[in-house]
Structure formats: C-alpha cells, structure tokens
C-alpha atoms as a PDB file:
ATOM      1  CA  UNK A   1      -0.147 -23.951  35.605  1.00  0.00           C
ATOM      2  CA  UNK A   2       0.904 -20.647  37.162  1.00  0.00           C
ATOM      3  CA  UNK A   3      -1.151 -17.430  37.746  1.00  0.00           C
ATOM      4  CA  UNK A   4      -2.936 -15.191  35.259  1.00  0.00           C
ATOM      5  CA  UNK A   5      -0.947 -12.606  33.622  1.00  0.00           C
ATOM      6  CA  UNK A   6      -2.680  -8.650  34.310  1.00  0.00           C
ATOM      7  CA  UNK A   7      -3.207  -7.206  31.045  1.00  0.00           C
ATOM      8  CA  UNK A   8      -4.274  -3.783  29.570  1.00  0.00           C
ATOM      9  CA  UNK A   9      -6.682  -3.705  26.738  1.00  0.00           C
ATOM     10  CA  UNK A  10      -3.828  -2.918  24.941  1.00  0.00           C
ATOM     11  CA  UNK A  11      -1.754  -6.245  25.261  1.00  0.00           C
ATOM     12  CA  UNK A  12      -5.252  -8.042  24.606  1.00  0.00           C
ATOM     13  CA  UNK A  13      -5.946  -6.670  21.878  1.00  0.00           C
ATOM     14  CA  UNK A  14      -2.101  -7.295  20.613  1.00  0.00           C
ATOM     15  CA  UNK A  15      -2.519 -11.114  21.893  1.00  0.00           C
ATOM     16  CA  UNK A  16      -5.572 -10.889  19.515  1.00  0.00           C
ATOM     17  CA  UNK A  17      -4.375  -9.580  16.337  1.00  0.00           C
ATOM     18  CA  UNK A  18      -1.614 -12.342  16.215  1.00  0.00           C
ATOM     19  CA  UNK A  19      -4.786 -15.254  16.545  1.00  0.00           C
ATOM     20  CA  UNK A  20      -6.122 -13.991  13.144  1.00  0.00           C
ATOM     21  CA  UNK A  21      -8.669 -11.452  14.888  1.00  0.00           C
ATOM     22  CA  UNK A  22      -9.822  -8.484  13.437  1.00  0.00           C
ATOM     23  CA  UNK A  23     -11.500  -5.132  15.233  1.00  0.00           C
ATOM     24  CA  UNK A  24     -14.893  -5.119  13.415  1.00  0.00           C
ATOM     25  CA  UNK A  25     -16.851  -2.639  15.742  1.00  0.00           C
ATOM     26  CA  UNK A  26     -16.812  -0.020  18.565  1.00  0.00           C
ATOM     27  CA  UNK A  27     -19.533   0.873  20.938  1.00  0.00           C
ATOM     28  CA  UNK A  28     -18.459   3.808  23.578  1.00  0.00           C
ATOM     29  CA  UNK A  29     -15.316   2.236  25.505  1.00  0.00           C
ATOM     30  CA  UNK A  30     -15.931  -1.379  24.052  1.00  0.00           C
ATOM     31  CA  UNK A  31     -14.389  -2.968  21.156  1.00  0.00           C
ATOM     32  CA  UNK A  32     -15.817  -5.518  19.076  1.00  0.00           C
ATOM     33  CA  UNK A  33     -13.014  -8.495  17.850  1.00  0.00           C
ATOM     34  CA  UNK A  34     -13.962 -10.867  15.011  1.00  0.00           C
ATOM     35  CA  UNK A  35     -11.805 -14.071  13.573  1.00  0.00           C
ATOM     36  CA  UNK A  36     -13.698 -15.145  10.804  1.00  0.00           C
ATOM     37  CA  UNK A  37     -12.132 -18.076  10.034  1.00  0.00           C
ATOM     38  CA  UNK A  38     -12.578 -19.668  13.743  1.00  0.00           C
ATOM     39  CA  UNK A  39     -15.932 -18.172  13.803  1.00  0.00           C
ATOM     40  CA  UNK A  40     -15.221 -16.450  17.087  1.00  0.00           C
ATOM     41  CA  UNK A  41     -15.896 -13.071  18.629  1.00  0.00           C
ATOM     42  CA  UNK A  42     -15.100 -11.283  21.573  1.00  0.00           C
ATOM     43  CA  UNK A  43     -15.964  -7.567  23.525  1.00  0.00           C
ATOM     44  CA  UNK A  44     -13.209  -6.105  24.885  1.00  0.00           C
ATOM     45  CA  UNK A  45     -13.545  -3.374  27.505  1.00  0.00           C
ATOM     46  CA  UNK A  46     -11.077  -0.306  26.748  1.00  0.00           C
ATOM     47  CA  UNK A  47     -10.028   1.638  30.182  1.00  0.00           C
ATOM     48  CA  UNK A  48      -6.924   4.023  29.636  1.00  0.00           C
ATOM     49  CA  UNK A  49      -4.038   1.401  30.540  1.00  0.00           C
ATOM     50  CA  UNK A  50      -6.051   0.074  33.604  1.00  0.00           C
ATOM     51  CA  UNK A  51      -5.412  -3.649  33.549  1.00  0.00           C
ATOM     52  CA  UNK A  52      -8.553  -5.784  33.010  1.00  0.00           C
ATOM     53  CA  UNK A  53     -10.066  -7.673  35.887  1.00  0.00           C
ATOM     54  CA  UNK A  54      -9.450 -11.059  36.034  1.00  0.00           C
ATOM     55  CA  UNK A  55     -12.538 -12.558  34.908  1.00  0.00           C
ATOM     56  CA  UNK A  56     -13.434 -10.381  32.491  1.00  0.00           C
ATOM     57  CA  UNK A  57      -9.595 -11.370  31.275  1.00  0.00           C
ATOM     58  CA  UNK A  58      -9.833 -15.031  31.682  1.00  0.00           C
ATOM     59  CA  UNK A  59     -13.340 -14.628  30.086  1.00  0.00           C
ATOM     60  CA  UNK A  60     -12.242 -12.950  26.729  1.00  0.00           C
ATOM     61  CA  UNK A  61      -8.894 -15.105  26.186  1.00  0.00           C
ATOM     62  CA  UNK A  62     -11.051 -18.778  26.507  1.00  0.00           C
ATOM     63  CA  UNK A  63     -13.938 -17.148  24.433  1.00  0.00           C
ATOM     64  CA  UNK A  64     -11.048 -16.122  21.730  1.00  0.00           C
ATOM     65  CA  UNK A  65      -9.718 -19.717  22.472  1.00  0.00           C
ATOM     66  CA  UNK A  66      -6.047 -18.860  22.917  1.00  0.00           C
ATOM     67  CA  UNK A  67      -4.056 -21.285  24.871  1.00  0.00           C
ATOM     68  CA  UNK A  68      -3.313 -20.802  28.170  1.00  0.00           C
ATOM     69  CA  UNK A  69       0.282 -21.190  27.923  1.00  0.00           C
ATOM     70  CA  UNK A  70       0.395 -17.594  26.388  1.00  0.00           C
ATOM     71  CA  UNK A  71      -1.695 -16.052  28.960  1.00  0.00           C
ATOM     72  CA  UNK A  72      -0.660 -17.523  32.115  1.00  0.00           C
ATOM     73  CA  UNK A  73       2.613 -16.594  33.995  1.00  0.00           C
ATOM     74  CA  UNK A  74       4.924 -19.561  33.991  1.00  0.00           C
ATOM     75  CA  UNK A  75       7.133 -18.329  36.087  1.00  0.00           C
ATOM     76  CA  UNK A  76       5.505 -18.846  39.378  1.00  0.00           C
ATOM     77  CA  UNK A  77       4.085 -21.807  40.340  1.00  0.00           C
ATOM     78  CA  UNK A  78       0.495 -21.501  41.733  1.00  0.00           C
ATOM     79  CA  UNK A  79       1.350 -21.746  45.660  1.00  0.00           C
ATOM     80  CA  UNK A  80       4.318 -19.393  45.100  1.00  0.00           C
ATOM     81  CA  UNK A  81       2.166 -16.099  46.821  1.00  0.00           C
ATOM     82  CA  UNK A  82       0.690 -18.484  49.608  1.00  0.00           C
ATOM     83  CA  UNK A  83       4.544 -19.317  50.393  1.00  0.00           C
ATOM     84  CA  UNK A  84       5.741 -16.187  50.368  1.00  0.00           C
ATOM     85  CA  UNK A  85       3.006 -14.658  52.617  1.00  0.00           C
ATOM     86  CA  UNK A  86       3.666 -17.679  55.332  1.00  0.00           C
ATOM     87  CA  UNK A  87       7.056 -16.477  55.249  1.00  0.00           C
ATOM     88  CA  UNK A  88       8.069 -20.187  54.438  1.00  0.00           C
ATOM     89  CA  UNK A  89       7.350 -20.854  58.179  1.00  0.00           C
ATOM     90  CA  UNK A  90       5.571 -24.527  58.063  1.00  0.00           C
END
C-alpha cells in the first residue's frame, strides 16, 4: 500500500460528498459531515487550502470508512522515499 495522499479540506470534503455524506453543521473553521444511511459522521477542520495533517487525514477518511485505495497514493511504493534519500547506494 503506498503513502497517504495530502489533501485540502477541499478534496475531503469532495471525497465525501461522493460516499453519500452530507454537510449538516458548522462551528467556527469546522465542518460537521453526516451519511445517514451508514450512520457515520465526521469533523472536518477547514484551513484556507492548507493541506490537513496526516492524522487528522487518516483519522477522518477511516472514521467516514472510505477505502484506502482512494486515499492512498498508488503510485509509489512505501520504501520509494527511503530509496531515493540513500541515493540507491546499498
């Protein structure tokens, strides 16, 4: 499985909307997501384009229950940064 993506509120809240969720609520910068019909809710933090951090990411997208094919990069392999740093010296 390959790294998490870094997402904006934004593209969360997109990635929501097409699981069935709904924005039911705002208090200050946070936003309140409902799907009724998988009984599931999630909070998620709204920062002018800053990208989420990671936990707080990861946190939201298992709470919403969205598989992690759509929210992982695929692209690179989990070693791929450890590689590259080494400078593929072994």
């Amino acid at each position: 499985m390959g790294k998490v993506k870094r997402m904006t509120s934004g593209e969360v809240e997109s990635l929501l909307q097409t699981h069935g969720f709904a924005l039911v609520s705002q208090s200050g910068s946070h936003r309140k997501w409902r799907n009724s019909a998988a009984n599931k809710q999630v909070v998620v933090p709204v920062h002018k384009g800053r990208p989420l951090p990671l936990g707080t990411l990861v946190a939201i997208l298992k709470g919403a229950e969205i598989p992690e094919q759509e929210w992982r990069d695929s692209a690179s392999p989990p070693n791929a940064a450890l590689q590259s740093r080494a400078g593929g010296r072994r």
